[in-house]
Every structure is written in C-alpha cells, then in structure tokens.
N, C-alpha and C. Protein backbone atom coordinates (compact mmCIF):
# COMPACT_ATOMS: atom_id res chain seq x y z
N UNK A 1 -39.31 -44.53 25.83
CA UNK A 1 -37.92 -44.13 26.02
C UNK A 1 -37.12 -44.29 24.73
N UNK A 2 -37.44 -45.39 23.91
CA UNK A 2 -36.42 -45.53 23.13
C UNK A 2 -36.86 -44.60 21.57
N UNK A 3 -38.17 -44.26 21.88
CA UNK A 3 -38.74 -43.43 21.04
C UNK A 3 -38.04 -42.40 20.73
N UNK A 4 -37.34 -41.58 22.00
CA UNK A 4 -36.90 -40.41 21.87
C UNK A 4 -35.36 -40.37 21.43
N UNK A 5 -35.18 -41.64 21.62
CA UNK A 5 -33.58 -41.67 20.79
C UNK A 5 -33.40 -41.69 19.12
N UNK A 6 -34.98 -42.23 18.67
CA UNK A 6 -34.73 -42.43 17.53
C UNK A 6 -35.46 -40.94 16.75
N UNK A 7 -36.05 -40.02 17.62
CA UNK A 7 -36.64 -39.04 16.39
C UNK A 7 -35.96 -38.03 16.27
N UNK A 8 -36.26 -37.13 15.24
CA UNK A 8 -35.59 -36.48 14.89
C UNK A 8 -36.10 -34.92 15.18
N UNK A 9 -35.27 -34.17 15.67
CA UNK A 9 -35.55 -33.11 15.81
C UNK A 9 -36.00 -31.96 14.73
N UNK A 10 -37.45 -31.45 15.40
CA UNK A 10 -38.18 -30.86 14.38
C UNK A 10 -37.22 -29.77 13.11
N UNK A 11 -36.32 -29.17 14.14
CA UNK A 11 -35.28 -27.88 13.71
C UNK A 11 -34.58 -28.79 12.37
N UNK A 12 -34.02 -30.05 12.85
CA UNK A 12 -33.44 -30.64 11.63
C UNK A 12 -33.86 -30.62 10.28
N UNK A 13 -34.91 -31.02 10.16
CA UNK A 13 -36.00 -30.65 9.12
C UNK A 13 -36.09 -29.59 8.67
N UNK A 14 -36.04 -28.49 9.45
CA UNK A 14 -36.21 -27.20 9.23
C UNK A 14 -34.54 -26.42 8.54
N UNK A 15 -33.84 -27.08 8.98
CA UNK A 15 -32.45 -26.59 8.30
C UNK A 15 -32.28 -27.27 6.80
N UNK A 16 -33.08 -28.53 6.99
CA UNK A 16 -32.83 -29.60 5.27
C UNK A 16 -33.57 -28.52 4.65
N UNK A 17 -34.78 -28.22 4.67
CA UNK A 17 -35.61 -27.22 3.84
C UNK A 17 -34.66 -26.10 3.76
N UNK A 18 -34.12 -25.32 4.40
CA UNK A 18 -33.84 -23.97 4.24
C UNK A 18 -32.46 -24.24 3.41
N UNK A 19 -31.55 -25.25 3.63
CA UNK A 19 -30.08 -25.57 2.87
C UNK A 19 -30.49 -26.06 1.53
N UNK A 20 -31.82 -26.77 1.37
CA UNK A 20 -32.07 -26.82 0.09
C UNK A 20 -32.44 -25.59 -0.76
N UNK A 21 -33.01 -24.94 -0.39
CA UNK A 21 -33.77 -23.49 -0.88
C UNK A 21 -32.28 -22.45 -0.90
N UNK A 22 -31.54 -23.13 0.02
CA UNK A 22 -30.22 -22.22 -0.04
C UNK A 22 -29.64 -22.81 -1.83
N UNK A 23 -28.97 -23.60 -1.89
CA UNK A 23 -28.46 -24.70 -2.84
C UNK A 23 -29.63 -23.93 -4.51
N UNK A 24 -30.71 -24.04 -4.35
CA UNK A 24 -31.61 -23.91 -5.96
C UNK A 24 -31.37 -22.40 -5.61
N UNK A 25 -31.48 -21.52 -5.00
CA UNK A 25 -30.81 -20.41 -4.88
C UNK A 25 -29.48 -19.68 -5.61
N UNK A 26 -28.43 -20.29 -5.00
CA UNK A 26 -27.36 -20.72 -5.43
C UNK A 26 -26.98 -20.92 -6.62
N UNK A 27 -27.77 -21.91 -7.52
CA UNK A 27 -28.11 -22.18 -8.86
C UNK A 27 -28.60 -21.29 -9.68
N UNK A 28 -29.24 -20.31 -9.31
CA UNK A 28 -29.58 -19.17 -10.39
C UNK A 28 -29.02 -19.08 -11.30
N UNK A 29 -29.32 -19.13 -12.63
CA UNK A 29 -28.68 -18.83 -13.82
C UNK A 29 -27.60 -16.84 -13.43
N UNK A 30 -28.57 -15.90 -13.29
CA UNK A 30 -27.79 -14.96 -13.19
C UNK A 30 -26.58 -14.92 -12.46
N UNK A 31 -26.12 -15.60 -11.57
CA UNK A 31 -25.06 -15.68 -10.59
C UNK A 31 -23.98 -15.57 -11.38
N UNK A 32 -24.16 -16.84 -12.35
CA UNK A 32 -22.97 -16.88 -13.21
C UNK A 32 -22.87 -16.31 -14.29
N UNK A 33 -23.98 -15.85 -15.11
CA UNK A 33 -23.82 -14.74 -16.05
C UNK A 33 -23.31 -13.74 -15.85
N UNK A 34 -24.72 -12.61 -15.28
CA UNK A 34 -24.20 -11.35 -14.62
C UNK A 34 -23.42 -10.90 -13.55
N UNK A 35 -23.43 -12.27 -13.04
CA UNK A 35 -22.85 -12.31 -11.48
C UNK A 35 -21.28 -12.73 -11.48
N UNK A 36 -21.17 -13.32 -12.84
CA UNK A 36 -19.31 -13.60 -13.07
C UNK A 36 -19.09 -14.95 -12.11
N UNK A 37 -19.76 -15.39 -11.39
CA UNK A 37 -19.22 -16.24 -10.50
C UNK A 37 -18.70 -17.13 -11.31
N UNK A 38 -17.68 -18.14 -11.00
CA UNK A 38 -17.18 -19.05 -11.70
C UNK A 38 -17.59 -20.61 -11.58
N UNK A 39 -18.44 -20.92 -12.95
CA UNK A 39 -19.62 -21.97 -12.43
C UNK A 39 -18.60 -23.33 -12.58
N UNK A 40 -18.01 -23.46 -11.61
CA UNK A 40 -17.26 -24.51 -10.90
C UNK A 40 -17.31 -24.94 -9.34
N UNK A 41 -16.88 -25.83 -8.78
CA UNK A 41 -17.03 -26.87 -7.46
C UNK A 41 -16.69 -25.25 -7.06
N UNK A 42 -15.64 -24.85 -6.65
CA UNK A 42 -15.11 -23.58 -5.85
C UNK A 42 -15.96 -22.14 -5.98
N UNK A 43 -16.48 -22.42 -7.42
CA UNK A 43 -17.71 -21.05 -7.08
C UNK A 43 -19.33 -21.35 -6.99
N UNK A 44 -19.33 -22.75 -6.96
CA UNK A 44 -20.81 -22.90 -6.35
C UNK A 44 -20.92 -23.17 -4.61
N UNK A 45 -19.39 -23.59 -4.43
CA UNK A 45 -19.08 -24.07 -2.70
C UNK A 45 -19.59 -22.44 -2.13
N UNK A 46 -18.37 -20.81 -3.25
CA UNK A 46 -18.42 -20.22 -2.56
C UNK A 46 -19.76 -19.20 -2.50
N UNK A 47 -20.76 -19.76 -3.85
CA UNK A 47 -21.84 -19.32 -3.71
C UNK A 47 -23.00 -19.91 -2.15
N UNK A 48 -22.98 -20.82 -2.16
CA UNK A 48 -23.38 -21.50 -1.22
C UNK A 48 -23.45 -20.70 0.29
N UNK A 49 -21.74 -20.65 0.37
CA UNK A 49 -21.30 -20.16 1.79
C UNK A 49 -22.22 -18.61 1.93
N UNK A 50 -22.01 -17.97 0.46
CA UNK A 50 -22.31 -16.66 0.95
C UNK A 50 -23.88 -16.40 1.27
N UNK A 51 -24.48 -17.40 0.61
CA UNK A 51 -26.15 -17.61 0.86
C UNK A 51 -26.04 -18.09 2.49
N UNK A 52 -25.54 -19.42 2.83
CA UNK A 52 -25.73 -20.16 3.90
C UNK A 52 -25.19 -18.72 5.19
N UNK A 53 -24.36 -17.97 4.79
CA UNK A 53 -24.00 -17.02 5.74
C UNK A 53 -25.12 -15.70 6.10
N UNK A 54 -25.68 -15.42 5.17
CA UNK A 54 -26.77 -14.34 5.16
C UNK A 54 -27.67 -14.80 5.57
N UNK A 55 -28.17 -16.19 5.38
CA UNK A 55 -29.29 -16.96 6.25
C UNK A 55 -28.93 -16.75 7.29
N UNK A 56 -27.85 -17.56 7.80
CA UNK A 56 -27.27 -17.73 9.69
C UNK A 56 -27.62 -16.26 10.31
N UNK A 57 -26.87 -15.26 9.42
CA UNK A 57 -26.99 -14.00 9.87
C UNK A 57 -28.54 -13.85 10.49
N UNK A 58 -29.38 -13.53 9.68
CA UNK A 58 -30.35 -13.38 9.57
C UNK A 58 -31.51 -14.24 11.05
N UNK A 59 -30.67 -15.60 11.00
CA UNK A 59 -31.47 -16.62 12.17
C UNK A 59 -31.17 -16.03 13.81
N UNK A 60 -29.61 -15.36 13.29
CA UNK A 60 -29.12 -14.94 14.88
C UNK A 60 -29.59 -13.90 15.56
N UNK A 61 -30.26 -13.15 14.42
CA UNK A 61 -31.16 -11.55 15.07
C UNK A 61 -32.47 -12.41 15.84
N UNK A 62 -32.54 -13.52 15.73
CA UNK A 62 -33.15 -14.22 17.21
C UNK A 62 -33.60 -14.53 18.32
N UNK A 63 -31.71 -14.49 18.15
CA UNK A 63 -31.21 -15.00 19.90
C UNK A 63 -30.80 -16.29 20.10
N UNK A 64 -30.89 -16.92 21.00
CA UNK A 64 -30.73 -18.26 21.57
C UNK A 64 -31.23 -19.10 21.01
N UNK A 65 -32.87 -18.44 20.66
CA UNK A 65 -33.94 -19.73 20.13
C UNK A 65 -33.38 -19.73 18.64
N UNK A 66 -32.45 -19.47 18.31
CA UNK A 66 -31.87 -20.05 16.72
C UNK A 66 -30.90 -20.42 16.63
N UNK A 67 -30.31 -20.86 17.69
CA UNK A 67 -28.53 -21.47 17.84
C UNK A 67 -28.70 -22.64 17.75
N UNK A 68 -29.34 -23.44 17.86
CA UNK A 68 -29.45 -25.01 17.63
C UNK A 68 -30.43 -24.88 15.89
N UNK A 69 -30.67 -24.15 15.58
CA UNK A 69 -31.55 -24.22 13.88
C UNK A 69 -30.42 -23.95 13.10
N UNK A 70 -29.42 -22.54 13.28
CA UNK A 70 -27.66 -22.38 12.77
C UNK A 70 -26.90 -23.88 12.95
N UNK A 71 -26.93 -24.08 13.97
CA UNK A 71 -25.89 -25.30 14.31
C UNK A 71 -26.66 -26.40 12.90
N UNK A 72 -27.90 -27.06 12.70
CA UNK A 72 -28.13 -27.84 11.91
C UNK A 72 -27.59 -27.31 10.67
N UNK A 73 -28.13 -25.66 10.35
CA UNK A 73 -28.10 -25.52 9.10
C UNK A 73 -26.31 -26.02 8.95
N UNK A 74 -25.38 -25.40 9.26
CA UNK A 74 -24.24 -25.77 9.02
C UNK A 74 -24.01 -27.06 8.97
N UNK A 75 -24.33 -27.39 9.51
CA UNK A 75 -24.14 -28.78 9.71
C UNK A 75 -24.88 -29.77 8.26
N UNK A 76 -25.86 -29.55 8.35
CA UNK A 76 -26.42 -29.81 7.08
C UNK A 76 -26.07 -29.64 5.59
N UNK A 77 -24.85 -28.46 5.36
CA UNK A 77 -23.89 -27.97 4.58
C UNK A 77 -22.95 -28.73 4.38
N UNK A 78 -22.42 -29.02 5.82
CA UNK A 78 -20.95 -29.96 5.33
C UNK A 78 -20.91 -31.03 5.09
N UNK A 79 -22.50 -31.98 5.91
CA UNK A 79 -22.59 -33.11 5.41
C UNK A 79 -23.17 -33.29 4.09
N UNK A 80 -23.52 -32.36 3.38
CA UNK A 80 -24.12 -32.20 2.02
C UNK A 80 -22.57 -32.18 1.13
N UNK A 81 -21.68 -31.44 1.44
CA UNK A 81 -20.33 -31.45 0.89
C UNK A 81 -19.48 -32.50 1.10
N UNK A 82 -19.43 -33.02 1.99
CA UNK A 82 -19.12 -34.40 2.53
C UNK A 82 -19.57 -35.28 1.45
N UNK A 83 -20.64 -35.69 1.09
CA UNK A 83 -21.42 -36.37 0.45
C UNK A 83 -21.02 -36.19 -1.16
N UNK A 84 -20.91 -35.03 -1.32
CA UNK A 84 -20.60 -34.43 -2.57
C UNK A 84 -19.10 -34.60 -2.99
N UNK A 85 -18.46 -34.77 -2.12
CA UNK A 85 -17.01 -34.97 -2.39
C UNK A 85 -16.67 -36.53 -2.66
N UNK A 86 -17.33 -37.22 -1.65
CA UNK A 86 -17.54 -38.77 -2.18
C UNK A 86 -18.05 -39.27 -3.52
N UNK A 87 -18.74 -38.17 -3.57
CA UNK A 87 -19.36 -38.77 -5.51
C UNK A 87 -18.48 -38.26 -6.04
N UNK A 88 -18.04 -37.31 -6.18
CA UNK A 88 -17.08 -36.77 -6.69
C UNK A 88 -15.34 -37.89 -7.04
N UNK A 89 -15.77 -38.82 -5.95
CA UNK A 89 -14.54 -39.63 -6.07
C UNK A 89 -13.01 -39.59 -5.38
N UNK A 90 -13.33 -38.33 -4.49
CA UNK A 90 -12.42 -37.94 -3.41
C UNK A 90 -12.45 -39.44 -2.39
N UNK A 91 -11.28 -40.22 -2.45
CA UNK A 91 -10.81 -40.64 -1.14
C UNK A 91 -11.57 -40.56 0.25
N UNK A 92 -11.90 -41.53 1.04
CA UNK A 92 -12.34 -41.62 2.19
C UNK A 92 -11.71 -40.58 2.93
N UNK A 93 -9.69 -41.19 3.10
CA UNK A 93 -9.14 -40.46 3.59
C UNK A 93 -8.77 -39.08 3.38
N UNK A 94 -8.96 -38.58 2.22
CA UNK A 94 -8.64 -36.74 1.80
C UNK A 94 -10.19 -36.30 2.30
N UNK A 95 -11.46 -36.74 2.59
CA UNK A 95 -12.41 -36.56 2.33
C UNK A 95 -12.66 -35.47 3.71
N UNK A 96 -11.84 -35.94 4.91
CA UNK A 96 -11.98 -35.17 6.30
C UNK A 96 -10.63 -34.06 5.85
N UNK A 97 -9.53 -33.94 5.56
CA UNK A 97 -9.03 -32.62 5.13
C UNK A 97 -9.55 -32.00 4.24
N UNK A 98 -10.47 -32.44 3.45
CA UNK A 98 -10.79 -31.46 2.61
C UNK A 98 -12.25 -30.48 3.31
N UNK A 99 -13.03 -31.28 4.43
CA UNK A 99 -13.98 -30.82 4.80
C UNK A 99 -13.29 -29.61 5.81
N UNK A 100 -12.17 -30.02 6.52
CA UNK A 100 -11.65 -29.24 7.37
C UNK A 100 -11.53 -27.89 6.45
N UNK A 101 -10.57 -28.02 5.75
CA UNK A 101 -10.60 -27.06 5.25
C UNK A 101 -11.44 -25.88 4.75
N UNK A 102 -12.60 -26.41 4.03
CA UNK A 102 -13.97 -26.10 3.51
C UNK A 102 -14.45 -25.21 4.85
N UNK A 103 -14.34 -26.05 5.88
CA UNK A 103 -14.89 -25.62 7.08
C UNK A 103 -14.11 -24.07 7.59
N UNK A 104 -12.92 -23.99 7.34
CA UNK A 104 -12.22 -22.73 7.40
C UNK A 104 -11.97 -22.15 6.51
N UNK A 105 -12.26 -22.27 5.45
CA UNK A 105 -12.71 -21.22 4.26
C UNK A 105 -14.04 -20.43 4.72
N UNK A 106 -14.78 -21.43 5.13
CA UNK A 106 -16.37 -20.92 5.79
C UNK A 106 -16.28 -19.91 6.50
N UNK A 107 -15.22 -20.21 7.74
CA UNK A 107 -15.55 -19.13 9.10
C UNK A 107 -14.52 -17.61 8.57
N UNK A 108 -13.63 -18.04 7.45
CA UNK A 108 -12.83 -17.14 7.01
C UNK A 108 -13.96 -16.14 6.23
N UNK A 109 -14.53 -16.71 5.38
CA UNK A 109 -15.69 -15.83 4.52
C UNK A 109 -16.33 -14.95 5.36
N UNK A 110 -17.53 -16.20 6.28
CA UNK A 110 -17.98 -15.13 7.49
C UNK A 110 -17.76 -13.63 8.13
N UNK A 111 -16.55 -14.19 8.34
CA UNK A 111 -15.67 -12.68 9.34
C UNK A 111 -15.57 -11.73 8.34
N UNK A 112 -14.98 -12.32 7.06
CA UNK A 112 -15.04 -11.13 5.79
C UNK A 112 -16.25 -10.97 5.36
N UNK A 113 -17.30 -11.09 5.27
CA UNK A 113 -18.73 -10.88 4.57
C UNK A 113 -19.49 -9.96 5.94
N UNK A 114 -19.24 -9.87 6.97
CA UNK A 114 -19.33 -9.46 8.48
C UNK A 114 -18.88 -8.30 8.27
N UNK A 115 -17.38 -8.09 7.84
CA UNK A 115 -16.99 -6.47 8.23
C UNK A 115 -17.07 -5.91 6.91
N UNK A 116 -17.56 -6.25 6.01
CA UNK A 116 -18.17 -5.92 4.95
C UNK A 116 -19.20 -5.21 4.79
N UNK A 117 -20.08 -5.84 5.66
CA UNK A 117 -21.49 -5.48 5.74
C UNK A 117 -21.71 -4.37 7.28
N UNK A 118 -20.74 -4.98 7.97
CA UNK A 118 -20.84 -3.98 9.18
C UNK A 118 -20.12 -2.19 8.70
N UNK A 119 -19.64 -2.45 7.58
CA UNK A 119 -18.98 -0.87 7.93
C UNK A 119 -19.81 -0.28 6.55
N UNK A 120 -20.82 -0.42 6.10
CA UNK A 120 -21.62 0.04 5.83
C UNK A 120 -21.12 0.78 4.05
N UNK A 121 -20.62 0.24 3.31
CA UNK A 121 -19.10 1.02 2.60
C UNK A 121 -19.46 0.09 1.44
N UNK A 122 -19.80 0.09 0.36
CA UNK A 122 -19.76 -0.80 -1.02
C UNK A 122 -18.88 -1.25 -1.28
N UNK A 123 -17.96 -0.53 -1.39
CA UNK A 123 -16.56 -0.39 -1.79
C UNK A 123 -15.70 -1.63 -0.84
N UNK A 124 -15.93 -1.61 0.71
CA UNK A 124 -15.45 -2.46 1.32
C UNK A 124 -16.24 -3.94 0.95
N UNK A 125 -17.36 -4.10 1.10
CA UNK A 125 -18.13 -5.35 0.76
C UNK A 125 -17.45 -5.67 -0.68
N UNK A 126 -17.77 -4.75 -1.44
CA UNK A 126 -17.00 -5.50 -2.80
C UNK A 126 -15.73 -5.79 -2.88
N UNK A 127 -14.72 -5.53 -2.00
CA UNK A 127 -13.06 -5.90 -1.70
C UNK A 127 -13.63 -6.84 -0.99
N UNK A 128 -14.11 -7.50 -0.34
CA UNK A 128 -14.51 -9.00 0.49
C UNK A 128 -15.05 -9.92 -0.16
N UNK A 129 -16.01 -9.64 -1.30
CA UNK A 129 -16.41 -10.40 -2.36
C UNK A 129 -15.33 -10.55 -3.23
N UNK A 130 -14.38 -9.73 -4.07
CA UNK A 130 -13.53 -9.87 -5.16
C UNK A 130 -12.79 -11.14 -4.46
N UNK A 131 -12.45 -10.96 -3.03
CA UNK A 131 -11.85 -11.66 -2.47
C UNK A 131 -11.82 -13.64 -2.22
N UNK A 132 -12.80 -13.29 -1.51
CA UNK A 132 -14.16 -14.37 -0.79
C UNK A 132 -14.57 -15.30 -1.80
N UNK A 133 -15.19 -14.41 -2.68
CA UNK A 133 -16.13 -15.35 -3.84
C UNK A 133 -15.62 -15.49 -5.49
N UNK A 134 -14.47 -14.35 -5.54
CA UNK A 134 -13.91 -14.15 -6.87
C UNK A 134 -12.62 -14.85 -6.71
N UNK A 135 -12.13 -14.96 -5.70
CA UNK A 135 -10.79 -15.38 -5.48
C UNK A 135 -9.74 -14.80 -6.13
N UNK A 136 -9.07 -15.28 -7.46
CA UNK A 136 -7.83 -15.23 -7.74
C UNK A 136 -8.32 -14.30 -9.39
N UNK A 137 -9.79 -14.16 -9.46
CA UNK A 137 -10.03 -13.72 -11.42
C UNK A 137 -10.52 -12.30 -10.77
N UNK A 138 -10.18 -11.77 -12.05
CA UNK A 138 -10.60 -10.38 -12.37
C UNK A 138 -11.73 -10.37 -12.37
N UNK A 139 -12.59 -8.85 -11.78
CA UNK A 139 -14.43 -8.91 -11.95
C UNK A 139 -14.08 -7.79 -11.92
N UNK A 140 -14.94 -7.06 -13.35
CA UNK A 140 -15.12 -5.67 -13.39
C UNK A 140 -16.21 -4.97 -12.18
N UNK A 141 -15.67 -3.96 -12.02
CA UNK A 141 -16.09 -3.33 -10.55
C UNK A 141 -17.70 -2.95 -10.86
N UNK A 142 -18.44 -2.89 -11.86
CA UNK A 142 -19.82 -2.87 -12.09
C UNK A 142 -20.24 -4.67 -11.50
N UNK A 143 -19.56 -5.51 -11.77
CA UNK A 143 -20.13 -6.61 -11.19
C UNK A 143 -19.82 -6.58 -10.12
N UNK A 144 -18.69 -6.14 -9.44
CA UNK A 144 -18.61 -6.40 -7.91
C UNK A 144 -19.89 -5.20 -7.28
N UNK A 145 -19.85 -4.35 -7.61
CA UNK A 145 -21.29 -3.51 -7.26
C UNK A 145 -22.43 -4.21 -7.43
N UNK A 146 -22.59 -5.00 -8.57
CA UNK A 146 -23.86 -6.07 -8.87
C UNK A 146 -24.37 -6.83 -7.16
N UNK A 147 -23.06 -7.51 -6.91
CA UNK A 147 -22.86 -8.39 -6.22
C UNK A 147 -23.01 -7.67 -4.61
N UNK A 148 -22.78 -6.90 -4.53
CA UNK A 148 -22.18 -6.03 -3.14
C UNK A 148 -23.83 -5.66 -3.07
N UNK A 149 -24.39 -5.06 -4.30
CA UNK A 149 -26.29 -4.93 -3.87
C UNK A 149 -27.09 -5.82 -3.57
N UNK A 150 -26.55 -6.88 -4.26
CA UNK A 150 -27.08 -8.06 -3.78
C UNK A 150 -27.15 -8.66 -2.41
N UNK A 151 -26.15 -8.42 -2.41
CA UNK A 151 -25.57 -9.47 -0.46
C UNK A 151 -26.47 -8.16 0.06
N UNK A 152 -26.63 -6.69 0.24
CA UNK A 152 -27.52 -5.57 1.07
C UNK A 152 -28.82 -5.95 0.91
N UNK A 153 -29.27 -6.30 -0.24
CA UNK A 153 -30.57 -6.37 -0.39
C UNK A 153 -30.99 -7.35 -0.21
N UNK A 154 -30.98 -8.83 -0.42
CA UNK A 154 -30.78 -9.88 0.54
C UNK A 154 -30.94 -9.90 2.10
N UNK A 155 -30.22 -9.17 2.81
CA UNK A 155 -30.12 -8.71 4.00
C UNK A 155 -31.38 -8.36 4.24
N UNK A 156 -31.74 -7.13 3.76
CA UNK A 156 -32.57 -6.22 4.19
C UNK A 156 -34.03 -7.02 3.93
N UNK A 157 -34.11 -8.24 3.02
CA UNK A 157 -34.93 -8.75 2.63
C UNK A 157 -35.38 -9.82 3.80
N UNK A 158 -33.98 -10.55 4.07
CA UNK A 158 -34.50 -11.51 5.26
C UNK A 158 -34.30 -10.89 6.53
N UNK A 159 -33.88 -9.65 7.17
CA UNK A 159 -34.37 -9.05 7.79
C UNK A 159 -35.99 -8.98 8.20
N UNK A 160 -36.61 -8.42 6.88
CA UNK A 160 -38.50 -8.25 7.29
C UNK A 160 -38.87 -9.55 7.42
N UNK A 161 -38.28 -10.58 6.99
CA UNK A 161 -39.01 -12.00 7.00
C UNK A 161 -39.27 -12.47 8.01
N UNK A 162 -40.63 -12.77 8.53
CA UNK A 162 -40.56 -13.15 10.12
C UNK A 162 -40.11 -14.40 10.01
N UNK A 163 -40.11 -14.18 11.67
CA UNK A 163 -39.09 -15.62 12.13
C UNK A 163 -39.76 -16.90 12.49
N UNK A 164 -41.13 -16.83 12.54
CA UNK A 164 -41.86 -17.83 12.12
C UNK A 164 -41.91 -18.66 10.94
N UNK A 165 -42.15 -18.01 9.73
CA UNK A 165 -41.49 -18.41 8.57
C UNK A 165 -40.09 -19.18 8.49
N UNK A 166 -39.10 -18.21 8.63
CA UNK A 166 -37.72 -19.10 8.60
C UNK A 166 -37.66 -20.09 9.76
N UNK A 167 -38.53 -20.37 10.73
CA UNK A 167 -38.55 -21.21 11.84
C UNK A 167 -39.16 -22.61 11.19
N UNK A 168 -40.03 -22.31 9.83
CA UNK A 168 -40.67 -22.98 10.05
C UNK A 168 -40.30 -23.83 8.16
N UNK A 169 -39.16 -23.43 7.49
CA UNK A 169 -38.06 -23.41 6.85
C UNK A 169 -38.79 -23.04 5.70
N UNK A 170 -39.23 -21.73 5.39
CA UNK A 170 -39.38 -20.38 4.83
C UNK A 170 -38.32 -19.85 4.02
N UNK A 171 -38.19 -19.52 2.83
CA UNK A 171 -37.36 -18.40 2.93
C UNK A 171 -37.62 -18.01 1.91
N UNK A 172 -37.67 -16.37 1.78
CA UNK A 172 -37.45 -15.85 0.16
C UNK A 172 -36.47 -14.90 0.22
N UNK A 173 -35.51 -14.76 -1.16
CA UNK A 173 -34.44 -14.53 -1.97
C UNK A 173 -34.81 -13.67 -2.57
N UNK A 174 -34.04 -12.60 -2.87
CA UNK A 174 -33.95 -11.52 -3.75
C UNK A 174 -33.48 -12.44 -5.18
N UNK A 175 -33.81 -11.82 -6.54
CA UNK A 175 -33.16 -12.61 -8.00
C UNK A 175 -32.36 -11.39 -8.08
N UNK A 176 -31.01 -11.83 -8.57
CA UNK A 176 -30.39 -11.33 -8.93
C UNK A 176 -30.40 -10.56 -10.40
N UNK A 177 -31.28 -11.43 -11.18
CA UNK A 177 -31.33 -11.17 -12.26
C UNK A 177 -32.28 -9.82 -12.65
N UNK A 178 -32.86 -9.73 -11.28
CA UNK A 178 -33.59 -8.25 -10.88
C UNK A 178 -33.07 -7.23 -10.65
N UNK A 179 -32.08 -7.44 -9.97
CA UNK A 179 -31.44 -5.74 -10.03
C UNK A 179 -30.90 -5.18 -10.81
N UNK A 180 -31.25 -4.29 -10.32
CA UNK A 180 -30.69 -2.87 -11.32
C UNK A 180 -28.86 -2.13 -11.04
C-alpha cells in the first residue's frame, strides 16, 4: 500500500524526457541567429512555450490517453521555471506572480499559435509570431516566414511521429538551420 504512494508515475518520466528534448531544442544556435529570437530569459521562456505548445498539440491528436502526459508536460515547464526563477534570485514571494503570469502568457500564446495554424494563412501565423515570440522588436518579414515554416513543418513532422514514440518520450525536431 504504501508502495503506491511513493512511485512515480511512468507518464512523469515521460514528460521530464520530452521537456528536456523540448529545452536543447530550444537552444539551437539558429533560433537566435536566423531566427532573430532574442537570446534572453523572455525569448528563451518564449521559445520554449512555442516548442512545449506544438508538442501538446501534437499529444492531443490522441485523445484522452494523452491528457494526463500534457498535464505533466506543463507541469514539468513551470516547475522547471519556478526553479529557474529562484536561481535567478527572484523572491520566494514574487516567485508565484511571476509563475502566474508566465502561466497566462502560456495559454495566451496557445490560442494565438492555434488560430495561426488553424487558418491555414502564413501571413496570419507570422502576425502571431511577430507578436507571441517577437513581442515589442522589429523582424524582417523573411524571418517571420523563416519562423512561420518552421512552426508548419514541425507540425507536420510530429504529426507522422507515432505515438508510441512520443509515449514513450521520443521526439524529433525539424533544425531550423535547415530550411530553406
């Protein structure tokens, strides 16, 4: 009995692998070269999100049997940022508004990286990225196209990936530094 209080669920494991592979991902040198991202706390958070979001995506073509593997992965994100904000030297107490927040920047991205991708439109995905991931700086519209092929092809990539694989915390990434 007391066995089962203390282990850990296999899926957990399976989200640490995939948020890590998200994270060295993330890190790509091209992101921030060709990719313009701004290699700071706010453009590796918002590199992160947009990886950690195309994964989720990707887990929910599913079903059910991936709502508790999403729930870790997120989860596994904020307590990774959590963590990160403490070294960082953030306050105990700023440490839960700042996650809150983080946390609704997240679901804000989502919904924009969502109708981005749902209306099928470059042009719209790259107004959600300039947005989302560029924030407040200028990106010449050849990089927001960079970027806008990226997040499709990505897609389309963990799309074919079976779900055994990402079940089993799998994943492969398009390089950015590959496209054309």
């Amino acid at each position: 009995m007391l066995g089962r209080l203390f282990r850990t669920d296999p899926q957990r494991a399976v989200a640490d692998s995939l948020y890590v592979q998200i994270v060295e991902q993330s890190r790509q040198p091209a992101f921030y070269t060709k990719g313009c991202v701004a290699d700071s706390v706010d453009g590796r958070f918002d590199l992160i999100v947009l990886n950690v979001f195309l994964v989720i995506r990707r887990l929910k073509q599913d079903g059910q049997t991936s709502e508790r593997l999403c729930q870790y992965l997120f989860d596994v994100m904020f307590e990774n940022m959590d963590a990160s904000l403490r070294e960082m030297g953030v306050g105990d107490l700023s440490v839960s508004k700042k996650i809150k927040a983080m946390a609704e920047a997240f679901y804000g991205r989502v919904s924009a990286y969502e109708d981005g991708l749902k209306t099928g439109d470059d042009s719209v995905l790259s107004q959600k990225l300039q947005r989302n991931l560029y924030r407040d700086a200028v990106v010449p519209s050849d990089v927001l196209g960079l970027m806008a092929r990226y997040v499709r092809r990505q897609e389309t990539s963990l799309a074919q990936q079976p779900s055994h694989e990402l079940n089993a915390g799998h994943v492969r990434f398009v390089i950015l530094g590959e496209l054309t």
